[in-house]
PDB file of N, CA and C in Angstrom:
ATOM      1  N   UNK A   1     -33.378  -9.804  20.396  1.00  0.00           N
ATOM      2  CA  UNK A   1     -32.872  -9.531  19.066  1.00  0.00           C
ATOM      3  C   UNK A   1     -33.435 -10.591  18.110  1.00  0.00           C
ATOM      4  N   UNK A   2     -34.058 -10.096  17.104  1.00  0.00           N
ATOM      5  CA  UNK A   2     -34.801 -11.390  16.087  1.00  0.00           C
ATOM      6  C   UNK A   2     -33.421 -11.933  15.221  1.00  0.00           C
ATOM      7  N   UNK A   3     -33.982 -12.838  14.407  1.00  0.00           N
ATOM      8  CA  UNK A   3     -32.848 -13.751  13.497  1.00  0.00           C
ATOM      9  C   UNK A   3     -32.010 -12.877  12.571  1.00  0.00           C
ATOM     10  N   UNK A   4     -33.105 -11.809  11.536  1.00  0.00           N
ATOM     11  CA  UNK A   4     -32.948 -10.972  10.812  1.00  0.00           C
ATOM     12  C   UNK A   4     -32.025 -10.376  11.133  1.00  0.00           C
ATOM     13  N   UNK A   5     -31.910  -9.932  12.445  1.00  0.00           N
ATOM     14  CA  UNK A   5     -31.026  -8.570  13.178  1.00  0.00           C
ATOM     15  C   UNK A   5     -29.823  -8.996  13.223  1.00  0.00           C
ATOM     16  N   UNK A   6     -29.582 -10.666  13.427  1.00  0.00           N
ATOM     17  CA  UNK A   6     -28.785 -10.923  13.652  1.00  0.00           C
ATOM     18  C   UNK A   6     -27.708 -11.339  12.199  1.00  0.00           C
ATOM     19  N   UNK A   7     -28.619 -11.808  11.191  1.00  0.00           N
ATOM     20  CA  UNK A   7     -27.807 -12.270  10.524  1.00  0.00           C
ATOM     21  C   UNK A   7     -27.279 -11.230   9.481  1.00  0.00           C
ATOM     22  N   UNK A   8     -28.017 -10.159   9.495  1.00  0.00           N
ATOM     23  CA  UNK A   8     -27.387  -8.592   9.131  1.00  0.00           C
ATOM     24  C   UNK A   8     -26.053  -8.379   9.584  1.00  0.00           C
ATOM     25  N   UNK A   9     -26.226  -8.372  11.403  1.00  0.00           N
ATOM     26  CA  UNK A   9     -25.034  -8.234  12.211  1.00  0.00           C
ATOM     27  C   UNK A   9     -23.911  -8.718  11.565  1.00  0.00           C
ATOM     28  N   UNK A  10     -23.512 -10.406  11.761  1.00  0.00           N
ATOM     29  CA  UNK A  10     -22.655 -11.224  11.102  1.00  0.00           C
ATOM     30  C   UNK A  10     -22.231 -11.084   9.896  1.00  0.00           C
ATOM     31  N   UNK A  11     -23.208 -10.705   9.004  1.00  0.00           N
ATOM     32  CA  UNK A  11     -22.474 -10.657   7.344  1.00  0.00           C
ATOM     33  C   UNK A  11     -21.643  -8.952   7.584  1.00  0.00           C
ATOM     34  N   UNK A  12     -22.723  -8.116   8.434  1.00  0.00           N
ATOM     35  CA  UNK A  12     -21.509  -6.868   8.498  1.00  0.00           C
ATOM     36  C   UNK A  12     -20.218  -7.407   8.722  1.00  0.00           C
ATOM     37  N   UNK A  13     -20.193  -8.045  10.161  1.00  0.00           N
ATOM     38  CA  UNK A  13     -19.182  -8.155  10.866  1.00  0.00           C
ATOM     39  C   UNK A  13     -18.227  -8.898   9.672  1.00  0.00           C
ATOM     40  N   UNK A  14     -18.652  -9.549   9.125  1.00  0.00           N
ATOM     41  CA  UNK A  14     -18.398 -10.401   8.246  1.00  0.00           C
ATOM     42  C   UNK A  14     -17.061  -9.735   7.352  1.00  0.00           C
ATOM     43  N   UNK A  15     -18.234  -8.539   6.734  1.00  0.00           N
ATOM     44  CA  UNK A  15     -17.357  -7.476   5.501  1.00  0.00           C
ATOM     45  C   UNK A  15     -16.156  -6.638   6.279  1.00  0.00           C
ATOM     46  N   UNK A  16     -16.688  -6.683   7.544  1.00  0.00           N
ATOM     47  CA  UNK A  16     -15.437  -5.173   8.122  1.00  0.00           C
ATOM     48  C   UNK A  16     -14.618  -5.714   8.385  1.00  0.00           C
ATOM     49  N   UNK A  17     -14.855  -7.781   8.998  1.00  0.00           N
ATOM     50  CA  UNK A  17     -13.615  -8.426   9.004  1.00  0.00           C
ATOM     51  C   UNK A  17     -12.501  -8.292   7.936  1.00  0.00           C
ATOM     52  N   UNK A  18     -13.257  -8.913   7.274  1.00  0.00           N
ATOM     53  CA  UNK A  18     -12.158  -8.800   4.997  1.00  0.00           C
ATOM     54  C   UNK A  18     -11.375  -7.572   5.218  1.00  0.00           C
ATOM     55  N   UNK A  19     -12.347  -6.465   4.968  1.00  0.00           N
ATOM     56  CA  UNK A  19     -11.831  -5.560   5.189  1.00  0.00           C
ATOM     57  C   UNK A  19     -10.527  -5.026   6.163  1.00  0.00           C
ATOM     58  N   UNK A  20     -10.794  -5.340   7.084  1.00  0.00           N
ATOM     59  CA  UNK A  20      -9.314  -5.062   8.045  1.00  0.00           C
ATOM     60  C   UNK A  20      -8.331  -5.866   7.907  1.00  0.00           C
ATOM     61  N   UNK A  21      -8.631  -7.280   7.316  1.00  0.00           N
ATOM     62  CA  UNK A  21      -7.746  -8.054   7.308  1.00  0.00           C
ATOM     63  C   UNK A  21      -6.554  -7.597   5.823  1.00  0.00           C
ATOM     64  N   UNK A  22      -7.731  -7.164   5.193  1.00  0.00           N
ATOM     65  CA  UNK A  22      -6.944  -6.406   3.663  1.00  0.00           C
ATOM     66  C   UNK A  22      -5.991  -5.313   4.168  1.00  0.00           C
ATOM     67  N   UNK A  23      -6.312  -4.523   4.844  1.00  0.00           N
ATOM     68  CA  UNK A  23      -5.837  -3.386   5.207  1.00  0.00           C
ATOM     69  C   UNK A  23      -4.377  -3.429   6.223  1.00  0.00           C
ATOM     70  N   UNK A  24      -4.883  -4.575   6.895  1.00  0.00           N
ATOM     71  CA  UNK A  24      -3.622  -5.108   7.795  1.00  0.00           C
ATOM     72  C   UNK A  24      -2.405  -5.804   7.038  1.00  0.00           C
ATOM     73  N   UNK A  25      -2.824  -6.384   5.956  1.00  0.00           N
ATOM     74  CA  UNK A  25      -1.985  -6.851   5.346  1.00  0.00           C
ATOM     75  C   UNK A  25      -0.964  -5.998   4.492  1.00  0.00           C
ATOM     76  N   UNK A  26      -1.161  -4.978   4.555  1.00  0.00           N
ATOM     77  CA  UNK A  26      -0.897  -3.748   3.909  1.00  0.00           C
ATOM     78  C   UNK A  26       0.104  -2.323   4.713  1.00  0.00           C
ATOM     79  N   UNK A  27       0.256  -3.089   6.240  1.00  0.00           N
ATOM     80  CA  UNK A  27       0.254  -2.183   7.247  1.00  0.00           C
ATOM     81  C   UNK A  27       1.425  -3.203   7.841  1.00  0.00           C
ATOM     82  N   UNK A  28       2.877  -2.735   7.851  1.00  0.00           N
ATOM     83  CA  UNK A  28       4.139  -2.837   8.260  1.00  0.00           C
ATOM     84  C   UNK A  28       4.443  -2.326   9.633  1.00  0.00           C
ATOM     85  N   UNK A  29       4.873  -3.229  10.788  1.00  0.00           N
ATOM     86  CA  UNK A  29       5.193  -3.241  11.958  1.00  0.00           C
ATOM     87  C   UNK A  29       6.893  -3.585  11.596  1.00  0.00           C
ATOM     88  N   UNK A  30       7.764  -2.844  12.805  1.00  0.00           N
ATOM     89  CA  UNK A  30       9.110  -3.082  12.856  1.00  0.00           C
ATOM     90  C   UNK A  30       9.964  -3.812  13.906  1.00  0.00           C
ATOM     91  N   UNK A  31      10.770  -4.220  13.717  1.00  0.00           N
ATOM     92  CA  UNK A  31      11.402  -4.629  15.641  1.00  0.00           C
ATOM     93  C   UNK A  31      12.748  -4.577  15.033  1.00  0.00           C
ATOM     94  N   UNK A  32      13.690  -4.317  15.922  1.00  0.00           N
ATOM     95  CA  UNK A  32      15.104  -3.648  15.887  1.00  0.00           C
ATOM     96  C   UNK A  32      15.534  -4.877  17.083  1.00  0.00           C
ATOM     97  N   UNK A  33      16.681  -5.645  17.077  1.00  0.00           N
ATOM     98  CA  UNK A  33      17.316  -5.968  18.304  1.00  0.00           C
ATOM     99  C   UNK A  33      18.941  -5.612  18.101  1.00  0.00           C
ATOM    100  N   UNK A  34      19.807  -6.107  19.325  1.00  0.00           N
ATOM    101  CA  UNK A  34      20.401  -5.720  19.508  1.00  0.00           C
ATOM    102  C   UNK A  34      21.421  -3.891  19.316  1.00  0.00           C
ATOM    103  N   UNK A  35      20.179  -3.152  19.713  1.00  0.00           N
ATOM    104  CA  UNK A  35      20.290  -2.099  19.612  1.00  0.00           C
ATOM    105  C   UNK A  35      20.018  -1.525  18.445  1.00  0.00           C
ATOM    106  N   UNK A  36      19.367  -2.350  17.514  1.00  0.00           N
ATOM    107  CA  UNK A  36      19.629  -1.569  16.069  1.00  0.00           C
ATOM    108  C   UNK A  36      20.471  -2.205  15.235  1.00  0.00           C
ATOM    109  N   UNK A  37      20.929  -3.434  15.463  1.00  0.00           N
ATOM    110  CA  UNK A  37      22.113  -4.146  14.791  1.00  0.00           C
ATOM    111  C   UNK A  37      21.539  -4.798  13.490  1.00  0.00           C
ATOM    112  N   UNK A  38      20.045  -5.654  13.738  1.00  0.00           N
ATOM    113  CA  UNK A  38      19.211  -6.088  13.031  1.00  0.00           C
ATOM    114  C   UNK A  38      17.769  -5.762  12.950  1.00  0.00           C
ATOM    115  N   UNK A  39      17.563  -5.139  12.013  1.00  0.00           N
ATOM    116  CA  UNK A  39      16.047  -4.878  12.313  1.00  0.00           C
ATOM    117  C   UNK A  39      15.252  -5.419  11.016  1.00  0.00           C
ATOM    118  N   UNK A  40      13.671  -5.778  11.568  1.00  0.00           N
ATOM    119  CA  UNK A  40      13.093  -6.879  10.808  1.00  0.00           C
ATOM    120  C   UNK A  40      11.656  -5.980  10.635  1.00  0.00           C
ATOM    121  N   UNK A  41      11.072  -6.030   9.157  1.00  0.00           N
ATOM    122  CA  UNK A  41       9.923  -5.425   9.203  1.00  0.00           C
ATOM    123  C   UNK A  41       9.182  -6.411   8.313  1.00  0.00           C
ATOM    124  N   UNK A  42       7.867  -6.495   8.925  1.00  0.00           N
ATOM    125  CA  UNK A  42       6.386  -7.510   8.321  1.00  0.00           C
ATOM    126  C   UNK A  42       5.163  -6.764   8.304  1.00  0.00           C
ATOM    127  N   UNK A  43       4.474  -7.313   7.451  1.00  0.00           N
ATOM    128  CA  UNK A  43       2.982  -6.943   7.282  1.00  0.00           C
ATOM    129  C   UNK A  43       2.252  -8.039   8.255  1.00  0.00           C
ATOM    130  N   UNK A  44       1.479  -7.160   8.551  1.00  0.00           N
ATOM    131  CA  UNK A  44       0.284  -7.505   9.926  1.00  0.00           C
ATOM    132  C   UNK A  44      -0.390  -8.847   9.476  1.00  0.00           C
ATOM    133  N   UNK A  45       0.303  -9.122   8.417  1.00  0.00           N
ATOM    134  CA  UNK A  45      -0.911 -10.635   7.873  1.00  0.00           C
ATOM    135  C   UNK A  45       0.403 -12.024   7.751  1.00  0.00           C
ATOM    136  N   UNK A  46       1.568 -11.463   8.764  1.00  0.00           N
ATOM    137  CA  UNK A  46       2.546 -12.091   8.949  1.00  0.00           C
ATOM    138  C   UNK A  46       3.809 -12.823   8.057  1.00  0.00           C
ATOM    139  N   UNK A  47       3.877 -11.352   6.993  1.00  0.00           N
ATOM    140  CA  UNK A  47       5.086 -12.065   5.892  1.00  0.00           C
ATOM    141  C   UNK A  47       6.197 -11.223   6.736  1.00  0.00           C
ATOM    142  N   UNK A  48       7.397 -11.648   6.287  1.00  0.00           N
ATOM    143  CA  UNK A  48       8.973 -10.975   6.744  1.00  0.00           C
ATOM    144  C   UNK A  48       8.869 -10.450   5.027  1.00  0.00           C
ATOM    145  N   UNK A  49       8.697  -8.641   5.091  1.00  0.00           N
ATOM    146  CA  UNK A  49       9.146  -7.687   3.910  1.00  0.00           C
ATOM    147  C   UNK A  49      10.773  -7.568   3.789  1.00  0.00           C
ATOM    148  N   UNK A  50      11.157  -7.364   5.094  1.00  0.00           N
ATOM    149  CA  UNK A  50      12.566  -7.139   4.740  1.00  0.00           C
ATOM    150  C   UNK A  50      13.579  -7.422   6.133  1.00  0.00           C
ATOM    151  N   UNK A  51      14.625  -7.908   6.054  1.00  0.00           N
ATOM    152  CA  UNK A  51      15.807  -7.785   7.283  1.00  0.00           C
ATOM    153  C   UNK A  51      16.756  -7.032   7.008  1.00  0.00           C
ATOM    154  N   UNK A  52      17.472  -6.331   8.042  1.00  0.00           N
ATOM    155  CA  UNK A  52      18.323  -5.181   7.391  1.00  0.00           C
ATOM    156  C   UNK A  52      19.378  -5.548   8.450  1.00  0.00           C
ATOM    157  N   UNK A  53      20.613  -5.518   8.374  1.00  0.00           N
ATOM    158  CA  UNK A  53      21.399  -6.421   9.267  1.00  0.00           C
ATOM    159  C   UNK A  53      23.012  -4.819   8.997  1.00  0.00           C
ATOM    160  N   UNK A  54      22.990  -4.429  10.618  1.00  0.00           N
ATOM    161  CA  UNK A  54      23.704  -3.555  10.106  1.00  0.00           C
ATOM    162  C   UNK A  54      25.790  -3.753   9.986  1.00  0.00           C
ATOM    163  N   UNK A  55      26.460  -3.332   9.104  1.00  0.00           N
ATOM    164  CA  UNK A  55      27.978  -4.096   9.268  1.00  0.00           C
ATOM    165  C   UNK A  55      28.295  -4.384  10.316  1.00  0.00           C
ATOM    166  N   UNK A  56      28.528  -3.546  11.414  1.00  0.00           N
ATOM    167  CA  UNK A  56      28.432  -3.705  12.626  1.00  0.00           C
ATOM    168  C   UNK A  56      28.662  -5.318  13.296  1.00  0.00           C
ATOM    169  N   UNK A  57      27.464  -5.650  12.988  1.00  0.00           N
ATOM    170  CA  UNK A  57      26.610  -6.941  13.417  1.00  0.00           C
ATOM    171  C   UNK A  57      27.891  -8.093  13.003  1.00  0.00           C
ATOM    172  N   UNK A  58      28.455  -8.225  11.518  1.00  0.00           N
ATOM    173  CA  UNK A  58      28.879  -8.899  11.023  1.00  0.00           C
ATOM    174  C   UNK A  58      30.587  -9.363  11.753  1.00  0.00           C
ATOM    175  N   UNK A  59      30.624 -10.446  12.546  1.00  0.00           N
ATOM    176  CA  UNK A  59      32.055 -10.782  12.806  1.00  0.00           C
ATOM    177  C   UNK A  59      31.903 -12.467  12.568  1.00  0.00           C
ATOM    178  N   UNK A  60      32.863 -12.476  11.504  1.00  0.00           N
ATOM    179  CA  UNK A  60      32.789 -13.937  11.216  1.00  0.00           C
ATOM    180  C   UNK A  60      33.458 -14.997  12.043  1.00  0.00           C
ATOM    181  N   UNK A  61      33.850 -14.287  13.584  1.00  0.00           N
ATOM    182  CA  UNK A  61      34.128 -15.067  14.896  1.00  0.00           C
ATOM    183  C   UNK A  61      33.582 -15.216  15.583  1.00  0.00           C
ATOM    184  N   UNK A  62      31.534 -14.466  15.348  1.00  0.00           N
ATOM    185  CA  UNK A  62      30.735 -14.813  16.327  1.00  0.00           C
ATOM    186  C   UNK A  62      29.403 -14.799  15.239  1.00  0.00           C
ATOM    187  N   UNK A  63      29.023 -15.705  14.404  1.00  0.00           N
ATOM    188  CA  UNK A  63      28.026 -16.150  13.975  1.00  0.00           C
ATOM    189  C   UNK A  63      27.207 -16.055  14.428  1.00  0.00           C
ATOM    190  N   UNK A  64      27.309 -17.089  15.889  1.00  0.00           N
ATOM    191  CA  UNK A  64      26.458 -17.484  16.508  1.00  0.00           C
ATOM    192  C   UNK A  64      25.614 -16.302  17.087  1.00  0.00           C
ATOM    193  N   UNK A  65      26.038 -14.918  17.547  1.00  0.00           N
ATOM    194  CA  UNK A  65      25.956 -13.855  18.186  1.00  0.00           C
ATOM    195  C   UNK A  65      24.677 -13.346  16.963  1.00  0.00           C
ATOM    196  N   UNK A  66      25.214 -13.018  15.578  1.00  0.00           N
ATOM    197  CA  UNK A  66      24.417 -12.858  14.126  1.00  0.00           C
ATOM    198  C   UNK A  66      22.598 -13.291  14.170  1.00  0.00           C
ATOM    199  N   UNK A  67      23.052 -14.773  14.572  1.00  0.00           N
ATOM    200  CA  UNK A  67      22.097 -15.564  14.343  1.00  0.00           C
ATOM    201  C   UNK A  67      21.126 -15.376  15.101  1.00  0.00           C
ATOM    202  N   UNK A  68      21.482 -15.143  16.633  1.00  0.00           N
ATOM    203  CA  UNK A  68      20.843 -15.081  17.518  1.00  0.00           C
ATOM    204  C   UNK A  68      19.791 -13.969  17.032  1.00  0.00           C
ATOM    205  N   UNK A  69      20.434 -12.655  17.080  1.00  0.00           N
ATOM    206  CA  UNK A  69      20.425 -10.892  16.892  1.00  0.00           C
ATOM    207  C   UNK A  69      19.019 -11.478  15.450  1.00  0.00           C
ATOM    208  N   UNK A  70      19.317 -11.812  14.275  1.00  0.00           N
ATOM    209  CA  UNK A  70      18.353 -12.421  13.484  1.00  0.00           C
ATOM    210  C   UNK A  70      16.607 -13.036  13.954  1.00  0.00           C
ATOM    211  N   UNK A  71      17.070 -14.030  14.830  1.00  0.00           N
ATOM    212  CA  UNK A  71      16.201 -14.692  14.991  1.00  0.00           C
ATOM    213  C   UNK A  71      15.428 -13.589  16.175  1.00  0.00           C
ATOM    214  N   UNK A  72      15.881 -13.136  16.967  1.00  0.00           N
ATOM    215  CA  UNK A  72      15.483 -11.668  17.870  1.00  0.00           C
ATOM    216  C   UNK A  72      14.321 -11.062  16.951  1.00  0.00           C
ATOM    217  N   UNK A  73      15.162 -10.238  16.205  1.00  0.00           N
ATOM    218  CA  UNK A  73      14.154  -9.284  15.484  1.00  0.00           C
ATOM    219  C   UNK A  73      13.086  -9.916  14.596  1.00  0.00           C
ATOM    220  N   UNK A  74      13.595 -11.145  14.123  1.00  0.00           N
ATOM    221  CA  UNK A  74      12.183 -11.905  13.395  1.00  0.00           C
ATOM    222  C   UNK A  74      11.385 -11.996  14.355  1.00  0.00           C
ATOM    223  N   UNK A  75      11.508 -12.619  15.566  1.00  0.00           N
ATOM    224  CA  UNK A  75      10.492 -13.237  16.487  1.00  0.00           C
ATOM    225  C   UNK A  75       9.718 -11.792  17.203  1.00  0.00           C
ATOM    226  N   UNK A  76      10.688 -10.480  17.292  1.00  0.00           N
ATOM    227  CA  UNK A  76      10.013  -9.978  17.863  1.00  0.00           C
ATOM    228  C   UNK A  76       8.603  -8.999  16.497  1.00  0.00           C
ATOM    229  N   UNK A  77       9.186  -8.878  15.228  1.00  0.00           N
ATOM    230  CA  UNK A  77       8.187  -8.190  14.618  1.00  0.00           C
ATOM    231  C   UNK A  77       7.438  -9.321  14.220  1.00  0.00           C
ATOM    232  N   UNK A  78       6.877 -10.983  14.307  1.00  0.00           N
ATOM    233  CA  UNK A  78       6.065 -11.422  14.205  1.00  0.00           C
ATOM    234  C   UNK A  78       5.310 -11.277  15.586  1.00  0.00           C
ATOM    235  N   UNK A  79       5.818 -11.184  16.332  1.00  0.00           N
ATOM    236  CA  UNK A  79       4.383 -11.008  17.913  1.00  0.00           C
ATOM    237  C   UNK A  79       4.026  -9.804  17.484  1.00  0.00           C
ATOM    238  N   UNK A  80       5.092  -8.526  17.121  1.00  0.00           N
ATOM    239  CA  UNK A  80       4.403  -7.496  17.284  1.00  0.00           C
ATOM    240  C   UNK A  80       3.228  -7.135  15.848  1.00  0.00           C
ATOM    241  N   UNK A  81       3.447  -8.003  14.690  1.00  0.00           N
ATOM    242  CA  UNK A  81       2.259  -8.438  13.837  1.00  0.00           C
ATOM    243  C   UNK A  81       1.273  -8.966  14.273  1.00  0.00           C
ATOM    244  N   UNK A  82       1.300 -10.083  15.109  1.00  0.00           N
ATOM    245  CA  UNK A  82       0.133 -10.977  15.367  1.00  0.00           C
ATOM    246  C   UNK A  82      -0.843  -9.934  16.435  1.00  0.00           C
ATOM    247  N   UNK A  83       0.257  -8.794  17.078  1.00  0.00           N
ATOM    248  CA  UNK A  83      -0.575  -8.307  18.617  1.00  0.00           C
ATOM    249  C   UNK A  83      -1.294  -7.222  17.885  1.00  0.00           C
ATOM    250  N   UNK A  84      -0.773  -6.536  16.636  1.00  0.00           N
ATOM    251  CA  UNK A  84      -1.338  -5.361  16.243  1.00  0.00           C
ATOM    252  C   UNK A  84      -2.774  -6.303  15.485  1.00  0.00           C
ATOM    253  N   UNK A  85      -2.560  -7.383  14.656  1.00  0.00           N
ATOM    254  CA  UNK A  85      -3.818  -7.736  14.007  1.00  0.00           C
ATOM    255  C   UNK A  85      -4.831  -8.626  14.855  1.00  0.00           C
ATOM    256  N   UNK A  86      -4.337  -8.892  16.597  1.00  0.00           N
ATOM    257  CA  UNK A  86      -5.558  -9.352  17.294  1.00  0.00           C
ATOM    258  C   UNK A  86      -5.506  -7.649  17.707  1.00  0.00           C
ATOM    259  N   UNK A  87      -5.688  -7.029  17.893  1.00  0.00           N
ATOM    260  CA  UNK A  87      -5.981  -5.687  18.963  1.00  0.00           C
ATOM    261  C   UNK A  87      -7.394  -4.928  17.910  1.00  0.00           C
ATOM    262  N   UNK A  88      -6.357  -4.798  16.081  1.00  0.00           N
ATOM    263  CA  UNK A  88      -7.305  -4.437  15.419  1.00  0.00           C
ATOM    264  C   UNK A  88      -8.714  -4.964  15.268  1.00  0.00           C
ATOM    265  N   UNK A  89      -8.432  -6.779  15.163  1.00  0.00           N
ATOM    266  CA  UNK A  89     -10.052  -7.226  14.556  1.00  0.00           C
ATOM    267  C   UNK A  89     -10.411  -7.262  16.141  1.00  0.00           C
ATOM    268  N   UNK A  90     -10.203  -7.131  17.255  1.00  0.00           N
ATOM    269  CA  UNK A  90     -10.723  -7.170  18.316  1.00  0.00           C
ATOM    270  C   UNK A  90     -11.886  -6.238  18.760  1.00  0.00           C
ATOM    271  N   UNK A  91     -11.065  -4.512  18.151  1.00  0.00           N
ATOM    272  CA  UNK A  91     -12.109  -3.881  17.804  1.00  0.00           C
ATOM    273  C   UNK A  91     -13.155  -3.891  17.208  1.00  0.00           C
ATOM    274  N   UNK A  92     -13.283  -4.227  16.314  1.00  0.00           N
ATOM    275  CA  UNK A  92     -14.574  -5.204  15.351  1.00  0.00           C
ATOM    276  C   UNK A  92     -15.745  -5.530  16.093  1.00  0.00           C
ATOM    277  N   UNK A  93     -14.893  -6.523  16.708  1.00  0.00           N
ATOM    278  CA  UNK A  93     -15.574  -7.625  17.651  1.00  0.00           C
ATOM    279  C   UNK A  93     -15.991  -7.054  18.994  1.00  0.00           C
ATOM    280  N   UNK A  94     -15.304  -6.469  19.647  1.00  0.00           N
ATOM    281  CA  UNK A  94     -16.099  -5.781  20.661  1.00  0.00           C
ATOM    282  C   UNK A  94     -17.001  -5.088  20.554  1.00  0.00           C
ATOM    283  N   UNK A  95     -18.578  -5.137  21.763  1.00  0.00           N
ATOM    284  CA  UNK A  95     -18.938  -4.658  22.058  1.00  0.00           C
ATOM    285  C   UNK A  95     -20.354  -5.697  21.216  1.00  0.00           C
ATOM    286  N   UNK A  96     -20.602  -6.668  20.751  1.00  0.00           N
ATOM    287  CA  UNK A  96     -21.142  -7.531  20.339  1.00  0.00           C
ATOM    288  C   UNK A  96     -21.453  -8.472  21.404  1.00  0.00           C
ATOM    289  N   UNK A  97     -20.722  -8.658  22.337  1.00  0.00           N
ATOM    290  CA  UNK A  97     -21.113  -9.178  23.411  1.00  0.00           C
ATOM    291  C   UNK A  97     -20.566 -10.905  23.211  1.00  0.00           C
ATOM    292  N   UNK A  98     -19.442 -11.008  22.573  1.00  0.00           N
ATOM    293  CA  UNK A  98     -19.434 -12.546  22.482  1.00  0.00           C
ATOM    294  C   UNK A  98     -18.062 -12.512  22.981  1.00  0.00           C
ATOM    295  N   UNK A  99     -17.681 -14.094  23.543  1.00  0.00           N
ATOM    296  CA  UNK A  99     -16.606 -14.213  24.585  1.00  0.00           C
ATOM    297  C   UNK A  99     -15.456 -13.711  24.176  1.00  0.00           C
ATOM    298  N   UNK A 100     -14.271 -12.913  24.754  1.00  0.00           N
ATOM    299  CA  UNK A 100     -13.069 -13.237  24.008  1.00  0.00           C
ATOM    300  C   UNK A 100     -13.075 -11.808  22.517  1.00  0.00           C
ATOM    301  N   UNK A 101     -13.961 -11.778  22.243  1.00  0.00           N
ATOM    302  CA  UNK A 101     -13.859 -10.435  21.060  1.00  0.00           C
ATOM    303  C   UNK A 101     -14.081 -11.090  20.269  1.00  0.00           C
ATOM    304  N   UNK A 102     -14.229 -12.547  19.793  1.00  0.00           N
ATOM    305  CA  UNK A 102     -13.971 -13.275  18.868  1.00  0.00           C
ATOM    306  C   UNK A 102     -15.291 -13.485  17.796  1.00  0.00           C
ATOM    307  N   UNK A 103     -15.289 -13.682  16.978  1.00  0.00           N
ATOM    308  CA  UNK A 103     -16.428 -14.029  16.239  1.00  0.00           C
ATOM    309  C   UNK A 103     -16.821 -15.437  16.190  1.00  0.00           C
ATOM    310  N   UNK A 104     -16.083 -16.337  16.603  1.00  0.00           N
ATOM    311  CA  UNK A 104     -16.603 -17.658  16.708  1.00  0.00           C
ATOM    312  C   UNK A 104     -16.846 -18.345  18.129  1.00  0.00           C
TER     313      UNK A 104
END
């Protein structure tokens, strides 16, 4: 493969990166715990859009129970952000032949 070929390659790879990363950011993943008690939704570029906490949930004799159920659904729709935006730019990256999917 000459230099040319390559440095074509990279600035593509380059643009379709931006590109997905725009698009991901734009693209809302959900996670629900305790059955649905709290559920937490983010954009793929890892903000918290919204928590929705249902009455249910609320007993001001178990906070601690609240908090937990909270921190649940945050933690689980940030992995499930981070897993959807490595899977996406992974695609990108595969099939380029470099370790890992990665561009660096």
């Amino acid at each position: 493969m000459n230099m040319m070929k390559m440095m074509k390659q990279a600035q593509d790879l380059q643009k379709n990166m931006k590109k997905k990363q725009d698009e991901l950011a734009k693209t809302e993943v959900q996670f629900s715990a305790g059955g649905g008690m709290v559920t937490a939704v983010a954009t793929c570029d890892m903000k918290i859009k919204s928590i929705k906490i249902n009455p249910d949930a609320v007993d001001p004799e178990d906070v601690e129970m609240l908090e937990d159920l909270v921190f649940a659904a945050v933690d689980g729709v940030l992995t499930s952000a981070q897993d959807t935006m490595s899977k996406e730019m992974g695609k990108l990256t595969s099939g380029m032949g470099l370790p890992g999917g990665l561009p660096f």
